[in-house]
C-alpha atoms as a PDB file:
ATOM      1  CA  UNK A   1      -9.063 -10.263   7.260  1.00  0.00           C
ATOM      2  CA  UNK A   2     -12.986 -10.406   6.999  1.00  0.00           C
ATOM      3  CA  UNK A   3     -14.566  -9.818   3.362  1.00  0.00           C
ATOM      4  CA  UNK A   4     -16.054  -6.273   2.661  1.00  0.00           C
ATOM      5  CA  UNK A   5     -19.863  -6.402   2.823  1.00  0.00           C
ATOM      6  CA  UNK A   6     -21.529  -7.064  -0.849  1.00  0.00           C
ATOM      7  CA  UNK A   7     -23.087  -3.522  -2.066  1.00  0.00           C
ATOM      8  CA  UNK A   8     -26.599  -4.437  -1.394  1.00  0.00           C
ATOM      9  CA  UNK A   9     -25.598  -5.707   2.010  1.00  0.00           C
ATOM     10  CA  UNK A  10     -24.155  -2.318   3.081  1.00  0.00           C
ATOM     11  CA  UNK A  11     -26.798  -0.416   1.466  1.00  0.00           C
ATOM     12  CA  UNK A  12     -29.075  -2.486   3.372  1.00  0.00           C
ATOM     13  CA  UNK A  13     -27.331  -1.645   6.704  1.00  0.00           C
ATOM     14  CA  UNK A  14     -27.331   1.858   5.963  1.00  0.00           C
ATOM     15  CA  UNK A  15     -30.981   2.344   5.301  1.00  0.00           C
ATOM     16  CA  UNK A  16     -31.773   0.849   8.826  1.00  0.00           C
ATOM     17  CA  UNK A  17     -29.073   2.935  10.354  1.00  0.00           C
ATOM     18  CA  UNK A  18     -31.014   5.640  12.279  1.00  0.00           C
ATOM     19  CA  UNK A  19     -29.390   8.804  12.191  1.00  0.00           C
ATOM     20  CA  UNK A  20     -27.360  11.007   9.427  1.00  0.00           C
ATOM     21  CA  UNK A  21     -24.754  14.014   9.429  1.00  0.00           C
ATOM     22  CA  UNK A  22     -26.013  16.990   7.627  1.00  0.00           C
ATOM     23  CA  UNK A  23     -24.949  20.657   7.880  1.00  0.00           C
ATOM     24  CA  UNK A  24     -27.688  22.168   9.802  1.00  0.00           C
ATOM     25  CA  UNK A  25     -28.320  26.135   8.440  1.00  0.00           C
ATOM     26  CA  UNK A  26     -26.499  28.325  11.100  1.00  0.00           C
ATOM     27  CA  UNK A  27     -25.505  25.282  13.296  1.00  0.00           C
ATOM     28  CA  UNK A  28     -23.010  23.562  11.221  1.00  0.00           C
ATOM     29  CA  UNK A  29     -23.131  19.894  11.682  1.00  0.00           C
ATOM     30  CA  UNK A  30     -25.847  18.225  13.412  1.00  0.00           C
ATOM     31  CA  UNK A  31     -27.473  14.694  13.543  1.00  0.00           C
ATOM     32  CA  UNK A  32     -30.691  14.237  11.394  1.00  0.00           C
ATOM     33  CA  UNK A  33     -32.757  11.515  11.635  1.00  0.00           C
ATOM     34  CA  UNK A  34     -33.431   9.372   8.478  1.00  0.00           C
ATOM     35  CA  UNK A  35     -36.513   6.957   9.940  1.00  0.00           C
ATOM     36  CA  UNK A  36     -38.827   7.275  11.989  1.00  0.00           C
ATOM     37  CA  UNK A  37     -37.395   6.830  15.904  1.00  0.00           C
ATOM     38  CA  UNK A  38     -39.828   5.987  18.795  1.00  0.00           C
ATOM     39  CA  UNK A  39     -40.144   7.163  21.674  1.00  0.00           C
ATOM     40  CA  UNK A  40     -37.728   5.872  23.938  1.00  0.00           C
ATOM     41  CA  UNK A  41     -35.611   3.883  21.508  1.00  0.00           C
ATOM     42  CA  UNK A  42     -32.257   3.480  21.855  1.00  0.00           C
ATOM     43  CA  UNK A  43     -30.380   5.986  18.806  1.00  0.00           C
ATOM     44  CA  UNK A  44     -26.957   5.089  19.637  1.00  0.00           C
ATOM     45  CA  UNK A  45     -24.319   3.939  21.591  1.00  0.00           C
ATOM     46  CA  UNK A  46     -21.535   5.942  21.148  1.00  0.00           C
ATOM     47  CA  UNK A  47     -18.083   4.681  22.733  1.00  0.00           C
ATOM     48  CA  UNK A  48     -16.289   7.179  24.498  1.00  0.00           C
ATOM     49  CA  UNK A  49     -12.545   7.582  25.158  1.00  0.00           C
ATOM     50  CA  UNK A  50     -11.383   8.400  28.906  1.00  0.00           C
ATOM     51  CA  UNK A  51      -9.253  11.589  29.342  1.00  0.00           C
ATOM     52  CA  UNK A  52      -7.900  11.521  32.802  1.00  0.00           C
ATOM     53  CA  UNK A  53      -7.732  15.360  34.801  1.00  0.00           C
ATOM     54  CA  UNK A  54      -3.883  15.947  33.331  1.00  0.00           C
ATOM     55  CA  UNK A  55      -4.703  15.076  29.831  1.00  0.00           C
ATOM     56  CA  UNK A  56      -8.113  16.825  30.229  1.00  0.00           C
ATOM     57  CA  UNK A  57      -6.358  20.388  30.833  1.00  0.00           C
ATOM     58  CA  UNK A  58      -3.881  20.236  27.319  1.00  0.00           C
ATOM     59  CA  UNK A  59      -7.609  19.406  25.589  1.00  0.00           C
ATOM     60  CA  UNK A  60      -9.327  22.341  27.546  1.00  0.00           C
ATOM     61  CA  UNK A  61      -6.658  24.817  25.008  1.00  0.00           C
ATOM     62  CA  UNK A  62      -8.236  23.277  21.830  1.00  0.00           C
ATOM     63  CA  UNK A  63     -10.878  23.000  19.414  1.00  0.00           C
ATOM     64  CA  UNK A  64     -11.689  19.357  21.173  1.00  0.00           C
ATOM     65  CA  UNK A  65     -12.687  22.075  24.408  1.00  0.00           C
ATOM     66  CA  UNK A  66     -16.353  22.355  22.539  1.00  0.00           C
ATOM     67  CA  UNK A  67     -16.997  18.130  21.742  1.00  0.00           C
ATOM     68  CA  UNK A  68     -15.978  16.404  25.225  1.00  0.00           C
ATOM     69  CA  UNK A  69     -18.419  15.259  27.880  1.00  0.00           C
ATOM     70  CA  UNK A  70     -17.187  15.705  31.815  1.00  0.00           C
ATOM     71  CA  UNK A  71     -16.870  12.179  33.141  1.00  0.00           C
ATOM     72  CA  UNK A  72     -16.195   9.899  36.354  1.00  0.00           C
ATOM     73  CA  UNK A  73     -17.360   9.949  39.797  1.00  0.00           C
ATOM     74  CA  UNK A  74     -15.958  13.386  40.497  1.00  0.00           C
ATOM     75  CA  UNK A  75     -16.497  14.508  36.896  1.00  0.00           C
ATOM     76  CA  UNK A  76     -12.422  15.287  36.889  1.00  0.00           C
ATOM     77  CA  UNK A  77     -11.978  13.221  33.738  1.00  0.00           C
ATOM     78  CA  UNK A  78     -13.091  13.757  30.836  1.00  0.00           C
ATOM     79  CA  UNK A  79     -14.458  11.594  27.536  1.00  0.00           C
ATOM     80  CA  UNK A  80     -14.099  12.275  24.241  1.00  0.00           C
ATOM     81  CA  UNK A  81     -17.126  11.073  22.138  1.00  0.00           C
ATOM     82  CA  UNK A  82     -17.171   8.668  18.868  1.00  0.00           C
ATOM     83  CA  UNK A  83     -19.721   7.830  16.835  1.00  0.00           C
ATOM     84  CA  UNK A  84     -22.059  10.818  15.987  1.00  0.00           C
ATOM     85  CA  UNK A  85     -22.241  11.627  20.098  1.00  0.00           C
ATOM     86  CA  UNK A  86     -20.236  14.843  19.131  1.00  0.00           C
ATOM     87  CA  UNK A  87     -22.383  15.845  16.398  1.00  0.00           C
ATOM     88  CA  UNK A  88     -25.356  16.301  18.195  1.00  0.00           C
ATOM     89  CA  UNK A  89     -27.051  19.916  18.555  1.00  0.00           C
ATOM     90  CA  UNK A  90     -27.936  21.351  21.948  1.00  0.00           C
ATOM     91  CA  UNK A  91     -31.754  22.296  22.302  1.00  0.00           C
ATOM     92  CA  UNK A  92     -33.294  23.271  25.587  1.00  0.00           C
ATOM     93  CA  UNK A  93     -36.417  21.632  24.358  1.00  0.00           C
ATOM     94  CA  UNK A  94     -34.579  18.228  22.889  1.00  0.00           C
ATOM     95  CA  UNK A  95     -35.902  15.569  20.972  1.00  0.00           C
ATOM     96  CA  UNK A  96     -33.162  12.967  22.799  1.00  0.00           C
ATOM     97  CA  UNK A  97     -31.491  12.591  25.892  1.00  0.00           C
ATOM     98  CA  UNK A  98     -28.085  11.248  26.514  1.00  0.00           C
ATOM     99  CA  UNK A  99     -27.372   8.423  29.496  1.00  0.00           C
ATOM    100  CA  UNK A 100     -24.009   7.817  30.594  1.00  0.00           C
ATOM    101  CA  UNK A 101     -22.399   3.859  30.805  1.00  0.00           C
ATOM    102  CA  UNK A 102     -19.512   5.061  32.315  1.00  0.00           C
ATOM    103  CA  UNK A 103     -18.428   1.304  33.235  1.00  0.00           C
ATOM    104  CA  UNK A 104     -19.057   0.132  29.468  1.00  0.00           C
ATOM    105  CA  UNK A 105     -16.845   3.756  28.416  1.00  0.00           C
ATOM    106  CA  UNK A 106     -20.063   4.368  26.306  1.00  0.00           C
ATOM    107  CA  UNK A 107     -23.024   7.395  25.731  1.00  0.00           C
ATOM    108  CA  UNK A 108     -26.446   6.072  25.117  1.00  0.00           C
ATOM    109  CA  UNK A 109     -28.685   8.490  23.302  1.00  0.00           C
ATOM    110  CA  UNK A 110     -32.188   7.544  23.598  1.00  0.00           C
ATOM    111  CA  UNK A 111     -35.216   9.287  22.015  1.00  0.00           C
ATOM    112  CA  UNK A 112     -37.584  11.650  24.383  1.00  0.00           C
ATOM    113  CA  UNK A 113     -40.786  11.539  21.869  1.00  0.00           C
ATOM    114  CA  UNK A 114     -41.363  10.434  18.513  1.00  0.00           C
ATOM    115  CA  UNK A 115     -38.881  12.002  15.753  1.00  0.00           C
ATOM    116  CA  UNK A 116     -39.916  12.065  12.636  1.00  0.00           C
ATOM    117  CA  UNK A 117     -37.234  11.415   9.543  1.00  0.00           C
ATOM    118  CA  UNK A 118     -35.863  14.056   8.443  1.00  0.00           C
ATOM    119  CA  UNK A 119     -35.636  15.886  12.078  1.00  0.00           C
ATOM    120  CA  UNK A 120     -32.834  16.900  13.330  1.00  0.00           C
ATOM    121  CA  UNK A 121     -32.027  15.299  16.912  1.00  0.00           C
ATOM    122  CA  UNK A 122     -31.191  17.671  19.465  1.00  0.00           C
ATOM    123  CA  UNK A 123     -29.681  17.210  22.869  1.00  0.00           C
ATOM    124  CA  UNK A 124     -29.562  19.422  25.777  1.00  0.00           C
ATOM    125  CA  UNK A 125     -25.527  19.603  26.502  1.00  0.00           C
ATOM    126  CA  UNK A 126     -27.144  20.229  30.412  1.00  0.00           C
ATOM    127  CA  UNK A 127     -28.886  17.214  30.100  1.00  0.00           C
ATOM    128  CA  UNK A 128     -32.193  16.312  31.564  1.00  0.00           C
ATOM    129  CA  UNK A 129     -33.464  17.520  35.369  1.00  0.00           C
ATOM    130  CA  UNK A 130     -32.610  20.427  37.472  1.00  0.00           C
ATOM    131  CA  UNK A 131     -29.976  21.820  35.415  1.00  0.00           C
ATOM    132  CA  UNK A 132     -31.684  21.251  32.299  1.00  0.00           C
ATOM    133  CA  UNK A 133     -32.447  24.899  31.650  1.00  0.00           C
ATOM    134  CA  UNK A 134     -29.396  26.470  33.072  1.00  0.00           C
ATOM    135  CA  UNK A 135     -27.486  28.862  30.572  1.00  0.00           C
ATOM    136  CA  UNK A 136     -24.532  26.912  28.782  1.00  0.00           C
ATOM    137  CA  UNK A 137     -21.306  28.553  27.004  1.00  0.00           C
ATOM    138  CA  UNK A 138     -22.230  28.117  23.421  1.00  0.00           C
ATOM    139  CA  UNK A 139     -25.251  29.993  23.974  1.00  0.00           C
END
C-alpha cells in the first residue's frame, strides 16, 4: 500500500493541475481552466474505456448516450471517457481540440490558443476540419 501524499504535497499537485469542474450557468458542468494554458499544450490525457458495437447499443438507451466518443477504425465501437474528457463543453469556436490515441485507449486534449485561467475550455464534439461546423444533436 503506498503512503497518502503529505497535505502540502497534494496541495502542491493540485495547484499545477490545469483544469477544474465548475457548473457553467446554463451548461451544467464544464471544464474551467485554473492557469494559464499555452497554445498547443497538452491539457490532458484522458483514458478511455472500449465499448465494442453490442455493448455500444444497451449504452445508446441511457444517460451515458450524451458522454461517449465513437471509436475504432470503422467507428462501430465506442469509448467511454475518464478523466474530465466528458466534462468538456462543445463550442463551434473552441478553445481546445481533442486527438484520439486509439492504440494507447486514451483522448488527448490539447489547447488551440492561449486560455486564460479562469476560462472555460470548450471543445467542438465535431471536432476540428470539414465537419467542424456541421449541426450536432445537443444543439
Amino acid at each position: 500500500m503506498s503512503a497518502a501524499l503529505p497535505a502540502a504535497a497534494q496541495s502542491a499537485r493540485l495547484a499545477s493541475f490545469p483544469v477544474s469542474v465548475v457548473l457553467v450557468p446554463g451548461r451544467g458542468r464544464g471544464v474551467v481552466a485554473a492557469r494559464p494554458i499555452a497554445k498547443g499544450e497538452l491539457i490532458e490525457r484522458a483514458p478511455v474505456i472500449v465499448v465494442d458495437a453490442r455493448e455500444l447499443e444497451a449504452i445508446r438507451s441511457t444517460r451515458l448516450a450524451r458522454y461517449y466518443f465513437e471509436w475504432g477504425e470503422n467507428e462501430d465501437q465506442g469509448a467511454i471517457v475518464l478523466g474530465y474528457g466528458s466534462l468538456y463543453n462543445h463550442s463551434y469556436e473552441p478553445c481546445a481540440e481533442f486527438e484520439f490515441r486509439e492504440r494507447d485507449h486514451a483522448i488527448d486534449y490539447v489547447a488551440l490558443r492561449d486560455i486564460r485561467a479562469g476560462e472555460e475550455i470548450t471543445i467542438n464534439y465535431n471536432n476540428t476540419g470539414e465537419n467542424a461546423h456541421h449541426t450536432i444533436r445537443f444543439d
